[in-house]
N, C-alpha and C. Protein backbone atom coordinates (compact mmCIF):
# COMPACT_ATOMS: atom_id res chain seq x y z
N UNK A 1 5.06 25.49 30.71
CA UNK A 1 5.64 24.43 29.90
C UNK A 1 5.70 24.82 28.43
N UNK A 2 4.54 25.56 28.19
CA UNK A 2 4.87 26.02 26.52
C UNK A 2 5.86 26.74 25.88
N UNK A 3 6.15 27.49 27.07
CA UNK A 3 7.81 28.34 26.45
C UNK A 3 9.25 27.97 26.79
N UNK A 4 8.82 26.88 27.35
CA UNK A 4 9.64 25.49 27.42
C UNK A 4 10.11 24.79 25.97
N UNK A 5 8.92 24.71 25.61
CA UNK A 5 9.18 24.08 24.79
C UNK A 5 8.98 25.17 23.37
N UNK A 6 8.35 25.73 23.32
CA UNK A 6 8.48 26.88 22.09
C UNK A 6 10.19 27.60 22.35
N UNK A 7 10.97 27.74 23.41
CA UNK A 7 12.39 28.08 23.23
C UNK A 7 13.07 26.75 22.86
N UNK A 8 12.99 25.92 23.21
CA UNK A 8 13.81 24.29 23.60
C UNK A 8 13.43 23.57 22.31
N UNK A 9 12.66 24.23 20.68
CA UNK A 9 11.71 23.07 20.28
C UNK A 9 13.05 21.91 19.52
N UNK A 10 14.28 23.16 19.40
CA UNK A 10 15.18 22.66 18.34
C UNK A 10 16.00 21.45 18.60
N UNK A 11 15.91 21.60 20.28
CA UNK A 11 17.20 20.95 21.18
C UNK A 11 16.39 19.55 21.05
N UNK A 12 14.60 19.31 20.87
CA UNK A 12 13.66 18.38 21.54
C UNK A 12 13.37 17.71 20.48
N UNK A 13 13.53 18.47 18.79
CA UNK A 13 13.40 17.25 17.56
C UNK A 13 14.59 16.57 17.33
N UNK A 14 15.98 17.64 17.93
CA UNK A 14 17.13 16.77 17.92
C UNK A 14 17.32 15.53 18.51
N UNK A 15 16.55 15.03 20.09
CA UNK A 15 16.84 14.08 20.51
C UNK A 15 16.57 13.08 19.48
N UNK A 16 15.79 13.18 19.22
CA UNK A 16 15.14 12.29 18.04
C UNK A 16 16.47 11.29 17.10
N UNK A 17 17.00 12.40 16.72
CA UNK A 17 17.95 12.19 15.79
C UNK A 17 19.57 11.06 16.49
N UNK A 18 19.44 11.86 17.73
CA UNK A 18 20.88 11.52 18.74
C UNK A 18 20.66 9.74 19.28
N UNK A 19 19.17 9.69 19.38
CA UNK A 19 18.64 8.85 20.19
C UNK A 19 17.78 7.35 19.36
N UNK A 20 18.30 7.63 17.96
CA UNK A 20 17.09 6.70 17.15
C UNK A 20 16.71 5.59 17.45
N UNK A 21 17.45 4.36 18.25
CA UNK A 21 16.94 2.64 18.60
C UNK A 21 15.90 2.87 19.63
N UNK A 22 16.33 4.25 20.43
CA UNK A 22 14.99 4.70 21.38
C UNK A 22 13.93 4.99 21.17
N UNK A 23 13.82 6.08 19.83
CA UNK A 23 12.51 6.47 19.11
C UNK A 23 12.17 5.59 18.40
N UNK A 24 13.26 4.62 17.77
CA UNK A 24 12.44 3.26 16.59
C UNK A 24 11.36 2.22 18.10
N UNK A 25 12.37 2.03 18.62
CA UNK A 25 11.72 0.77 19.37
C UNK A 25 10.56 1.37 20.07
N UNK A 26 10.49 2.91 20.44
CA UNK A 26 8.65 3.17 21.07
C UNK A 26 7.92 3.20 19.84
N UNK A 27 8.20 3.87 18.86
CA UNK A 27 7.25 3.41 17.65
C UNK A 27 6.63 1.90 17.79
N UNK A 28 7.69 1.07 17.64
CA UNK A 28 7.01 -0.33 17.48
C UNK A 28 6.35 -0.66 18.51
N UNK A 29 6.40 -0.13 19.51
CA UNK A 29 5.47 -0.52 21.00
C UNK A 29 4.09 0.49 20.72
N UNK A 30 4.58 1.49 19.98
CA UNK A 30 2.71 2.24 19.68
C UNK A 30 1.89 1.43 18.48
N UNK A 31 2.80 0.96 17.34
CA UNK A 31 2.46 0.24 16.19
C UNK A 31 1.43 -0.71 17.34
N UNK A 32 1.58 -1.43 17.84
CA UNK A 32 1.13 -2.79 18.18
C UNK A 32 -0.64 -2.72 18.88
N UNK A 33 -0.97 -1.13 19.09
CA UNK A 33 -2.07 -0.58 19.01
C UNK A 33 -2.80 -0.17 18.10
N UNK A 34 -2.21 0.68 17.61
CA UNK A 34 -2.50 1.41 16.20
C UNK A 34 -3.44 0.99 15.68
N UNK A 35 -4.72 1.45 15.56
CA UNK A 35 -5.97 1.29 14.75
C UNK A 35 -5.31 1.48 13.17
N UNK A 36 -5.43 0.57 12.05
CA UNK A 36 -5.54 0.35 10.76
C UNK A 36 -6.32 1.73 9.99
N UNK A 37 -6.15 2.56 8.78
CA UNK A 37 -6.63 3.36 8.27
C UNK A 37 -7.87 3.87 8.90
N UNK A 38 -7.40 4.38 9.84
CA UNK A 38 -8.60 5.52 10.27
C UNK A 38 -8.25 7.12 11.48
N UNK A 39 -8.89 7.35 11.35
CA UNK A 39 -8.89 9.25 11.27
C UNK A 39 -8.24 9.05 13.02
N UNK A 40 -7.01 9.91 13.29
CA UNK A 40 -6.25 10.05 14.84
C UNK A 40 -5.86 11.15 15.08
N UNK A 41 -5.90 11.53 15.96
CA UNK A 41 -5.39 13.01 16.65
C UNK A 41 -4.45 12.96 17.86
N UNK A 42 -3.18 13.31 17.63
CA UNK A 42 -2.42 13.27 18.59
C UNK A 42 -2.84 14.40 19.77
N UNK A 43 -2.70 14.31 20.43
CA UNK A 43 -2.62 15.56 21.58
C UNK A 43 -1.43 16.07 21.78
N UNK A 44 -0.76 16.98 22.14
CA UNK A 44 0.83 17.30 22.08
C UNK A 44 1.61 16.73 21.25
N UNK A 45 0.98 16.71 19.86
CA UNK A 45 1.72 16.40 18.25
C UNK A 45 3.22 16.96 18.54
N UNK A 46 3.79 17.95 19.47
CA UNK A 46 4.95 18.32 19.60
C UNK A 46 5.26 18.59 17.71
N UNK A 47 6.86 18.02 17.53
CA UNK A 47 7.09 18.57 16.18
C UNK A 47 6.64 17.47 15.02
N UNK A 48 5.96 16.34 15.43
CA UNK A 48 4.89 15.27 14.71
C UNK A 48 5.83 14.04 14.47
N UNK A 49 7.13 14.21 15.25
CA UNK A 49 8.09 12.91 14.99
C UNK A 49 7.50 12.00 15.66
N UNK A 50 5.46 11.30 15.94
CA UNK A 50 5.10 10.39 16.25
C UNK A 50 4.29 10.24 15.04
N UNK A 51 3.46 11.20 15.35
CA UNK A 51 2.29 11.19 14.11
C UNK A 51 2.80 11.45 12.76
N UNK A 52 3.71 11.39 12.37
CA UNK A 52 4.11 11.94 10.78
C UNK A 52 4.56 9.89 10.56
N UNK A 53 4.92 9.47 11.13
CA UNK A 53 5.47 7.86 10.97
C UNK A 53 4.49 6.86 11.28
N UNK A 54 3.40 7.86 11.79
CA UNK A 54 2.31 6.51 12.40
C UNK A 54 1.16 6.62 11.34
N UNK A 55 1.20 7.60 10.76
CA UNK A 55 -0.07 8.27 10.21
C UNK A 55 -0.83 8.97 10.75
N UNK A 56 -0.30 9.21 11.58
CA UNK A 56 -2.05 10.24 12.49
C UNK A 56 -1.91 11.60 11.61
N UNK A 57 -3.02 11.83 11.37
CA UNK A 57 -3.65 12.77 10.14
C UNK A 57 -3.39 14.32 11.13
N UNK A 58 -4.21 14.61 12.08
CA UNK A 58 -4.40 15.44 12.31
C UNK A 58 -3.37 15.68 13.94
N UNK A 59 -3.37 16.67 14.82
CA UNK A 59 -2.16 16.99 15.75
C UNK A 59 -2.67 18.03 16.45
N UNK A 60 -2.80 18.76 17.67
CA UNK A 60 -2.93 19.75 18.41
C UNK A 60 -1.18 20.20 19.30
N UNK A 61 -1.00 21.05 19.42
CA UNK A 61 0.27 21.33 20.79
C UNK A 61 -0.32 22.88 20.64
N UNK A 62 0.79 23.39 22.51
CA UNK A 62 0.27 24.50 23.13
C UNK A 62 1.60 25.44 22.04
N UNK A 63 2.95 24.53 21.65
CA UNK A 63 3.62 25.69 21.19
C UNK A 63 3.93 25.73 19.80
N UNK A 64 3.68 26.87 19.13
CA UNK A 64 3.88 27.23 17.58
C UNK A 64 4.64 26.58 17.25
N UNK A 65 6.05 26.95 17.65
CA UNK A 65 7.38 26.41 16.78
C UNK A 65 7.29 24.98 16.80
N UNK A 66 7.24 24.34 17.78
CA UNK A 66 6.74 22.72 17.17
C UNK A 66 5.89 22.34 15.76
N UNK A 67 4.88 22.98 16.07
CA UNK A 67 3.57 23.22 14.98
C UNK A 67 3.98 23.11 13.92
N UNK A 68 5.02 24.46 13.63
CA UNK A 68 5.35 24.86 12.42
C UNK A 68 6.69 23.31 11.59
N UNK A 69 6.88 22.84 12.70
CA UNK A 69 7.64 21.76 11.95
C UNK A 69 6.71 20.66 11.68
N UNK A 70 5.92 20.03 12.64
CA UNK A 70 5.04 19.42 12.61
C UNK A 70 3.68 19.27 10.90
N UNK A 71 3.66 20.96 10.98
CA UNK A 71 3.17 20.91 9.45
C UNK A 71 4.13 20.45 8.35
N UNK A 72 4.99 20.73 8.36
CA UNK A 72 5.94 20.59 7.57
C UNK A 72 6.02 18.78 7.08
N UNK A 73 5.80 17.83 8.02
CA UNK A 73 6.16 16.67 8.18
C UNK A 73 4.65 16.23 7.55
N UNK A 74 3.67 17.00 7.08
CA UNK A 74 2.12 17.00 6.85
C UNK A 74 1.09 16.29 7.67
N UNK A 75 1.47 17.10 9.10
CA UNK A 75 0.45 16.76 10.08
C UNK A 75 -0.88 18.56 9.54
N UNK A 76 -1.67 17.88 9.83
CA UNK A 76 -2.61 19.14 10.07
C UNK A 76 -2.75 19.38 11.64
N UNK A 77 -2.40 20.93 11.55
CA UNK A 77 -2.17 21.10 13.08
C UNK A 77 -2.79 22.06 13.49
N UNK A 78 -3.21 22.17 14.69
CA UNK A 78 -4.32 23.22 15.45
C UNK A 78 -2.91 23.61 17.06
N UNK A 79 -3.17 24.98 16.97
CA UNK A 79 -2.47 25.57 18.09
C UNK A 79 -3.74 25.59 19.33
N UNK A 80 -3.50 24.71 20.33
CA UNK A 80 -4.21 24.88 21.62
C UNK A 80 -4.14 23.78 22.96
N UNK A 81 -5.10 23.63 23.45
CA UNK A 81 -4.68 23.05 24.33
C UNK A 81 -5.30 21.71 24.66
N UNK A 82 -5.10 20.81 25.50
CA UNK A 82 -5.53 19.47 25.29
C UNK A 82 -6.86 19.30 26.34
N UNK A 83 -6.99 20.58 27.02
CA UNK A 83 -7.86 20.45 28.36
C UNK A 83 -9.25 21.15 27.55
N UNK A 84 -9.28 21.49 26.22
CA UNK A 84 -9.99 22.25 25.38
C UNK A 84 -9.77 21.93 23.88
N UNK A 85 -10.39 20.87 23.44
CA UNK A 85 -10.01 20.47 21.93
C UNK A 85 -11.06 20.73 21.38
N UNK A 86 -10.35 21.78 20.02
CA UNK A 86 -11.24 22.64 19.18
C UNK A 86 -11.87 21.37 17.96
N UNK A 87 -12.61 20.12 18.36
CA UNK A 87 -13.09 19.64 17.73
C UNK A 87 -14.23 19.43 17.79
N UNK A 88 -15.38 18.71 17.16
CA UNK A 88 -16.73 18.42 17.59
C UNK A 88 -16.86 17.07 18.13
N UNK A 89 -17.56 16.88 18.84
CA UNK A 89 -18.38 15.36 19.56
C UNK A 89 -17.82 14.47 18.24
N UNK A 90 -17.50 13.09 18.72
CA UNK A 90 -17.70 12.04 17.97
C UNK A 90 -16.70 11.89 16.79
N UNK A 91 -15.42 13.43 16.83
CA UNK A 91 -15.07 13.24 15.33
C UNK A 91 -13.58 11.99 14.95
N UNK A 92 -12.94 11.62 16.17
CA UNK A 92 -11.82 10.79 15.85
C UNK A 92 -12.30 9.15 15.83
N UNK A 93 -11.19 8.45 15.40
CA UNK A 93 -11.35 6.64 15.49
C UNK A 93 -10.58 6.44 16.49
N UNK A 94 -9.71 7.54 16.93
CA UNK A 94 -8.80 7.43 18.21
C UNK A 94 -8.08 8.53 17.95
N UNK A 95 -7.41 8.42 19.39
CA UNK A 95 -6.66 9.36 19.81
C UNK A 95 -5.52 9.11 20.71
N UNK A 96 -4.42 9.47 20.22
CA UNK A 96 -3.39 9.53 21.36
C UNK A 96 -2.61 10.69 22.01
N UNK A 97 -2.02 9.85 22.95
CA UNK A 97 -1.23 11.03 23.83
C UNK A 97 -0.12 10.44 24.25
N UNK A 98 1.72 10.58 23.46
CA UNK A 98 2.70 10.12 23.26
C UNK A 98 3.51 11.24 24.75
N UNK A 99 3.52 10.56 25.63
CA UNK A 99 4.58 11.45 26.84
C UNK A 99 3.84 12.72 27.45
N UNK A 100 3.14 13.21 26.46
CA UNK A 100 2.04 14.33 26.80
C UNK A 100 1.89 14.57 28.38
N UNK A 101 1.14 13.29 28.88
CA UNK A 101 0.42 13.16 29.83
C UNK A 101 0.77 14.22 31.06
N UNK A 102 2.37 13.55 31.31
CA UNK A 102 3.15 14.52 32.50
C UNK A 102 3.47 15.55 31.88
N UNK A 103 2.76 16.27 31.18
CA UNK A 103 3.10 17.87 31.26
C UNK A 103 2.08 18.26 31.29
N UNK A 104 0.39 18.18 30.99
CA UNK A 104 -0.53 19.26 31.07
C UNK A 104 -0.70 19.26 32.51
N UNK A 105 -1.61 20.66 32.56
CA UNK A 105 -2.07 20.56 33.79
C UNK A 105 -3.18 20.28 34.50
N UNK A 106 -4.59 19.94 33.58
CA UNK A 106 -5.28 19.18 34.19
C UNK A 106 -5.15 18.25 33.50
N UNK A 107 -4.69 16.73 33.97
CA UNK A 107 -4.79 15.68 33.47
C UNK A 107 -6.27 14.93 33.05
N UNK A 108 -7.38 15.01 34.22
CA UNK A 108 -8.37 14.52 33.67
C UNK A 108 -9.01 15.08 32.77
N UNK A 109 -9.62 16.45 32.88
CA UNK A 109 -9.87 17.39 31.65
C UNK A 109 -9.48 16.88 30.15
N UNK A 110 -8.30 16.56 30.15
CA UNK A 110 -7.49 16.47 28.94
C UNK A 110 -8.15 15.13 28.85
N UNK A 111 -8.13 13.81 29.55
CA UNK A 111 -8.81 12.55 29.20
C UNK A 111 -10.35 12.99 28.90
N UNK A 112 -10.87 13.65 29.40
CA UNK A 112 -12.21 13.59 29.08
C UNK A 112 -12.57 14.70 28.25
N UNK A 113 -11.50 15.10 27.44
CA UNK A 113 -11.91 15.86 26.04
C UNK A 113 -11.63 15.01 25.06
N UNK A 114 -10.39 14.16 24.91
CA UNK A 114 -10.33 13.00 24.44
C UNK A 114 -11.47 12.17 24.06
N UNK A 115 -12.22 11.73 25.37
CA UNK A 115 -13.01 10.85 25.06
C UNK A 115 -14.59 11.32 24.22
N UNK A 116 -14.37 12.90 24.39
CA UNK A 116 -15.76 13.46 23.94
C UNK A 116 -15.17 13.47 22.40
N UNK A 117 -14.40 13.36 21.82
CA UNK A 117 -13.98 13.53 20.54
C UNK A 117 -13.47 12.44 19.58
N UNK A 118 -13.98 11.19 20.72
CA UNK A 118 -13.42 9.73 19.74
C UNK A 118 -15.14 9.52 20.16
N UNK A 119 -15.28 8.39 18.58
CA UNK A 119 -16.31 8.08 18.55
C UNK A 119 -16.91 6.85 19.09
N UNK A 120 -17.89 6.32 19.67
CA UNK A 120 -18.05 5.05 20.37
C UNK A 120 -17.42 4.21 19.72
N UNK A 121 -16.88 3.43 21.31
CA UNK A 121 -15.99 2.40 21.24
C UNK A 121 -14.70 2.52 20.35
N UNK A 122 -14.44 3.45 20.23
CA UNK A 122 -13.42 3.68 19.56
C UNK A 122 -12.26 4.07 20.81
N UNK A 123 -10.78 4.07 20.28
CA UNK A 123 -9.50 3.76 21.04
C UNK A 123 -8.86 4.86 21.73
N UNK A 124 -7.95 5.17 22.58
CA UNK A 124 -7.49 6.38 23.27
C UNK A 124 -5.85 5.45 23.82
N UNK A 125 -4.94 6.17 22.97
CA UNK A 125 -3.72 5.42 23.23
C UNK A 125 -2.63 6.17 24.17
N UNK A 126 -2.31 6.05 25.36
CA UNK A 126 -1.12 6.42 26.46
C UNK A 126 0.38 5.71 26.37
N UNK A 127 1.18 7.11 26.03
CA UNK A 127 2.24 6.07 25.60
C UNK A 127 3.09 7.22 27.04
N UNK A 128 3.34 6.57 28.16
CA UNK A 128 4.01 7.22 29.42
C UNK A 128 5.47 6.70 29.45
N UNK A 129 6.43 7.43 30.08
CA UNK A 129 7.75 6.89 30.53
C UNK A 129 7.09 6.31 32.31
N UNK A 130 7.03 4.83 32.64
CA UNK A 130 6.56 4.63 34.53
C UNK A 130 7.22 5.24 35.20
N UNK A 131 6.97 5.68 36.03
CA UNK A 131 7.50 6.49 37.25
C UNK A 131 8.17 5.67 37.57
N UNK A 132 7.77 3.91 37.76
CA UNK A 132 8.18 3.13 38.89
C UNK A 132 9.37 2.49 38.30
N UNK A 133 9.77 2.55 36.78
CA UNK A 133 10.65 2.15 36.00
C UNK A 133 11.76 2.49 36.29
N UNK A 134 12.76 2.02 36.42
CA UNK A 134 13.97 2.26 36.55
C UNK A 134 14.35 3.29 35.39
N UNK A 135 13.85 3.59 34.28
CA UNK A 135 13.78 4.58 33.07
C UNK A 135 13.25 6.02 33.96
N UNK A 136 11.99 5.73 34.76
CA UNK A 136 11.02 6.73 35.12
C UNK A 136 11.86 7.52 36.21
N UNK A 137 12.43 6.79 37.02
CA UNK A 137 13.49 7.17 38.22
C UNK A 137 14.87 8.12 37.75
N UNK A 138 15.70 7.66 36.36
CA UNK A 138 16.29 7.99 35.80
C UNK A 138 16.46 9.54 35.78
N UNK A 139 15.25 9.53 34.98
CA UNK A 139 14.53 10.79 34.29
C UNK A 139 14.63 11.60 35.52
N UNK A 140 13.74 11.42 36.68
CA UNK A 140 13.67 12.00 37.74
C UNK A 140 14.56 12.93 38.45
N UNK A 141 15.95 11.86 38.52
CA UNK A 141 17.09 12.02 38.64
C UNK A 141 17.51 13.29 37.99
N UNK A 142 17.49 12.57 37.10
CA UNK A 142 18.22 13.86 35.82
C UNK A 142 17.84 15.01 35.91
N UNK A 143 16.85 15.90 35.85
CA UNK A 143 16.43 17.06 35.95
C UNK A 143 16.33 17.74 34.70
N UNK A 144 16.12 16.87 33.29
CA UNK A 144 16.64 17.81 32.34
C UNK A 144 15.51 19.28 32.06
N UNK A 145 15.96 19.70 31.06
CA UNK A 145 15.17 21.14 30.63
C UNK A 145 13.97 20.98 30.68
N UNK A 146 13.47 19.87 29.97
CA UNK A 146 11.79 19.01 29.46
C UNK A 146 11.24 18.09 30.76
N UNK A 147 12.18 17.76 31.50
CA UNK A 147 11.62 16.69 32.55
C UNK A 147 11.20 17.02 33.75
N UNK A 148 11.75 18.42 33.72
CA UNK A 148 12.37 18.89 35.50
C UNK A 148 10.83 18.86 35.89
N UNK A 149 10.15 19.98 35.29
CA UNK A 149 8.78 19.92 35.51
C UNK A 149 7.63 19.07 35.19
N UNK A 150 7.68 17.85 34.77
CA UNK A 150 6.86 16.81 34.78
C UNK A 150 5.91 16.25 35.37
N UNK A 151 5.40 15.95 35.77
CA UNK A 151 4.89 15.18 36.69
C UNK A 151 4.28 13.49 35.91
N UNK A 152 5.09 12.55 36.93
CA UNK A 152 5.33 11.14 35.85
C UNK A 152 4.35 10.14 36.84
N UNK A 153 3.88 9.55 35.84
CA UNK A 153 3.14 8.30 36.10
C UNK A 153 3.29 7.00 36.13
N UNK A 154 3.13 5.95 37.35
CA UNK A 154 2.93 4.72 37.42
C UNK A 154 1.59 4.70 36.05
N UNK A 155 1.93 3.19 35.63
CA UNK A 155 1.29 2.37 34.70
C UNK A 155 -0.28 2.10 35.48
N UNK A 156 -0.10 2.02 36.87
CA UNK A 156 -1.80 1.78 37.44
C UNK A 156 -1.91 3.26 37.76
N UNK A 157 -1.48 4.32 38.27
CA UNK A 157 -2.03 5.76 38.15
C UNK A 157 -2.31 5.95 36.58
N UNK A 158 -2.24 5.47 35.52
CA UNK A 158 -2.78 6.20 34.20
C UNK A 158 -3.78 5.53 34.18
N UNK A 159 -3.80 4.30 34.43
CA UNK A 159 -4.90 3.30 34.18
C UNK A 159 -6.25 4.00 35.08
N UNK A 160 -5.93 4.55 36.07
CA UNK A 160 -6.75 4.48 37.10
C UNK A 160 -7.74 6.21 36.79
N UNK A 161 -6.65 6.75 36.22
CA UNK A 161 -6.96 7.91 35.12
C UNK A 161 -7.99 8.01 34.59
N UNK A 162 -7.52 6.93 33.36
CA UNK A 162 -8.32 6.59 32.33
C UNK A 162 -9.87 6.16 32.55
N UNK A 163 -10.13 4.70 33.24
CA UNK A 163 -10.95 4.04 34.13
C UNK A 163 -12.00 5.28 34.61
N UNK A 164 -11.42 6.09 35.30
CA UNK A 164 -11.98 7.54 35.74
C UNK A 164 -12.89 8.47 34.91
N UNK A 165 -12.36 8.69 33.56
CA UNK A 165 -12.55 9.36 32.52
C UNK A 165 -13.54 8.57 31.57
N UNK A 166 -13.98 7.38 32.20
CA UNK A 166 -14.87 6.75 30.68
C UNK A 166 -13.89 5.88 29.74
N UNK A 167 -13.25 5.25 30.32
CA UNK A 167 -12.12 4.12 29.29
C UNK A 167 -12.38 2.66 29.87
N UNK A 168 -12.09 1.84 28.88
CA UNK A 168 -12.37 0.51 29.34
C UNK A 168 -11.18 -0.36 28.58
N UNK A 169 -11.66 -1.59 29.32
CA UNK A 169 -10.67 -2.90 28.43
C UNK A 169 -9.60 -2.43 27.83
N UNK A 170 -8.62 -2.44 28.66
CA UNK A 170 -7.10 -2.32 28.69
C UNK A 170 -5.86 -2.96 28.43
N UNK A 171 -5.23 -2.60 27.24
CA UNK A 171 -3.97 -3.66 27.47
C UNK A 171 -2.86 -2.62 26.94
N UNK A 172 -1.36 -3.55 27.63
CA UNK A 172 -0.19 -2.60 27.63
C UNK A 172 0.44 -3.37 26.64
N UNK A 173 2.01 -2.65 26.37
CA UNK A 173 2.58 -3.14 25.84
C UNK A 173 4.31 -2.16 26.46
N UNK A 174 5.40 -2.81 26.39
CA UNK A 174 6.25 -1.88 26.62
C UNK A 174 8.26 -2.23 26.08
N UNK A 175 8.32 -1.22 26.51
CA UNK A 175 9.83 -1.32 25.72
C UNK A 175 10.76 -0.33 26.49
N UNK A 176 12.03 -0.26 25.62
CA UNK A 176 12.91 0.23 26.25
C UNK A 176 13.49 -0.25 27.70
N UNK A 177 14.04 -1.44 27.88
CA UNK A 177 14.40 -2.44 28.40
C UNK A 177 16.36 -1.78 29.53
N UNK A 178 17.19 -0.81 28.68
CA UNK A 178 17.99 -0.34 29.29
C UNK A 178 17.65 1.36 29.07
N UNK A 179 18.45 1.86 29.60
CA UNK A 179 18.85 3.39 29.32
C UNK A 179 19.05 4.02 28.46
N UNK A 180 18.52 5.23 27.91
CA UNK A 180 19.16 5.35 26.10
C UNK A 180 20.19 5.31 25.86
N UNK A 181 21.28 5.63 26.34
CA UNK A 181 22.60 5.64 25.68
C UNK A 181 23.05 4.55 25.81
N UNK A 182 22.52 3.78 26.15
CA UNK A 182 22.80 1.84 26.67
C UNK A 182 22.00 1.35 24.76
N UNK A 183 20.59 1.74 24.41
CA UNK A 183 20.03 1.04 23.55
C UNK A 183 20.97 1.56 22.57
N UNK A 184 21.32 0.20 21.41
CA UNK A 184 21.74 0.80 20.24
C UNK A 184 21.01 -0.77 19.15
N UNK A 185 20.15 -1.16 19.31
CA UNK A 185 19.41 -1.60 18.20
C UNK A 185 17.72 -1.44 18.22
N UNK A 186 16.78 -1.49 17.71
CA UNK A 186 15.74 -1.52 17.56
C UNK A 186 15.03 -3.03 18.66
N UNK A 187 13.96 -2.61 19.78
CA UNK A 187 13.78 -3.78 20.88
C UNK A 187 12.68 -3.67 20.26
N UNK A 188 11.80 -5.14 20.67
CA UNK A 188 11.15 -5.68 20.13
C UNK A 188 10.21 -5.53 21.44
N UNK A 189 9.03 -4.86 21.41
CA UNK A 189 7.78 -4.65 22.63
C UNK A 189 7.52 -5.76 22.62
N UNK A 190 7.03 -6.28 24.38
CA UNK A 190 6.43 -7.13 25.23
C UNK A 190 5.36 -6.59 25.22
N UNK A 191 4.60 -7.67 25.48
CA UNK A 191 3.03 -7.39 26.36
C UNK A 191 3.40 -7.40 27.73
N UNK A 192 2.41 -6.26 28.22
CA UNK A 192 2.33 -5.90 29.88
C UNK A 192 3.44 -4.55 30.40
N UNK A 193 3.67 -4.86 31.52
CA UNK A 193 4.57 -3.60 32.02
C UNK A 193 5.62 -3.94 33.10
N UNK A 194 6.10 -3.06 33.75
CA UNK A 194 6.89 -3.62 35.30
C UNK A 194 8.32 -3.75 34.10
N UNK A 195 8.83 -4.44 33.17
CA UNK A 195 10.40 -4.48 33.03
C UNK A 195 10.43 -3.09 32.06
N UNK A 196 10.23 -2.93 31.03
CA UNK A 196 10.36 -1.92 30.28
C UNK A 196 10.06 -0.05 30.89
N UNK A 197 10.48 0.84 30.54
CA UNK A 197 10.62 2.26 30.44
C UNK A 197 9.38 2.83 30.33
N UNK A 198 9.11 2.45 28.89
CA UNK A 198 8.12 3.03 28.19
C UNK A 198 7.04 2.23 27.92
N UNK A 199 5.93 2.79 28.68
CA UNK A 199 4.80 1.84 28.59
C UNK A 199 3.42 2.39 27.53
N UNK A 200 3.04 1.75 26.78
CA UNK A 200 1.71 1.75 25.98
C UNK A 200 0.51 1.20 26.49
N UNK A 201 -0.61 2.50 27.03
CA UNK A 201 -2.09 1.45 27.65
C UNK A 201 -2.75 2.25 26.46
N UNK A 202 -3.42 1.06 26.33
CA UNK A 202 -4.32 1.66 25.15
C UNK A 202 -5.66 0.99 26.31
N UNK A 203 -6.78 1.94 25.53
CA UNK A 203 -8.04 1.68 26.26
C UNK A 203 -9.32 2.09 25.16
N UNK A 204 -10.76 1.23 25.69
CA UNK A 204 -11.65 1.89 24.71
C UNK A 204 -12.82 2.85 24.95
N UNK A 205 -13.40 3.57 24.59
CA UNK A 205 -14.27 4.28 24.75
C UNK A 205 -15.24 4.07 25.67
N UNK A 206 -15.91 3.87 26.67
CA UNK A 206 -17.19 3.03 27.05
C UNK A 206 -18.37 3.91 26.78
């Protein structure tokens, strides 16, 4: 997946650009979690078009050329991997993982480095496209460059993840209501899951 995306990084900040009521309206579905001024680490910061708008300070991904834009946008960024985070015990207020999820390859690993690196009771935010979503199916469909190899999650498989890994007291939030080339204004996130694309579980430390 990394030379996936270390060849592809240019084609993958462009969506960004092609696609904006899509990228505005998951922002506002991560906003609605978002811990207030305090220290976050994305996991697969990719090129930081999450963490550069949310504030998350700091960023990890497996491929350079992301990185190198990602700094640019003034994420502080570490080249590695999410199943191995070069941090110490206890050091985040949270942490997220924006789409991440379906691409590493050990998924729990990656939750339970997470959780060794946020500090009690502190937050761990999942922002997934559902499998079971008519968005998630889509994708499926499609086969693109970034998707083909995925592997995508129901909203109760992350939960059930998480739960697994040391996470507690859960709530969603979600968006993206049609297809991207269907959205053309900024949607306004629901609480819960089942109609929307793109789902947000945030969970806490136990």
């Amino acid at each position: 997946m990394k030379n996936i995306f270390d060849r592809y990084y240019k084609r993958y900040d462009a969506w960004y650009d092609r696609n904006t009521f899509v990228y505005l309206s998951e922002l506002e579905a991560i906003k609605k979690v978002l811990p207030n001024k305090s220290k976050g680490l994305e996991i697969g910061v990719g090129t930081g078009r999450f963490a550069a708008p949310l504030g998350i300070k700091y960023g990890i991904d497996t491929s350079k050329k992301m990185l190198e834009i990602a700094k640019k946008r003034g994420i502080e960024v570490k080249l590695g991997r999410g199943e191995k985070l070069p941090f110490a015990n206890a050091t985040f207020d949270y942490v997220a993982i924006i789409i991440t999820l379906c691409f590493v390859k050990d998924h729990c690993k990656v939750l339970t480095e997470a959780r060794r690196v946020l500090k009690k009771k502190s937050k761990i935010i999942i922002g997934i496209i559902d499998k079971n979503s008519f968005l998630g199916k889509f994708y499926q469909r499609k086969k693109s460059i970034f998707y083909k190899q995925a592997r995508f999650f129901t909203v109760k498989e992350a939960t059930r993840l998480l739960r697994e890994t040391g996470f507690i007291r859960f709530s969603y939030y979600q968006t993206l209501f049609k297809v991207p080339d269907k959205i053309d204004s900024i949607e306004k996130p629901k609480r819960g899951f089942s109609k929307g694309g793109f789902v947000v579980i945030s969970g806490e430390k136990r």
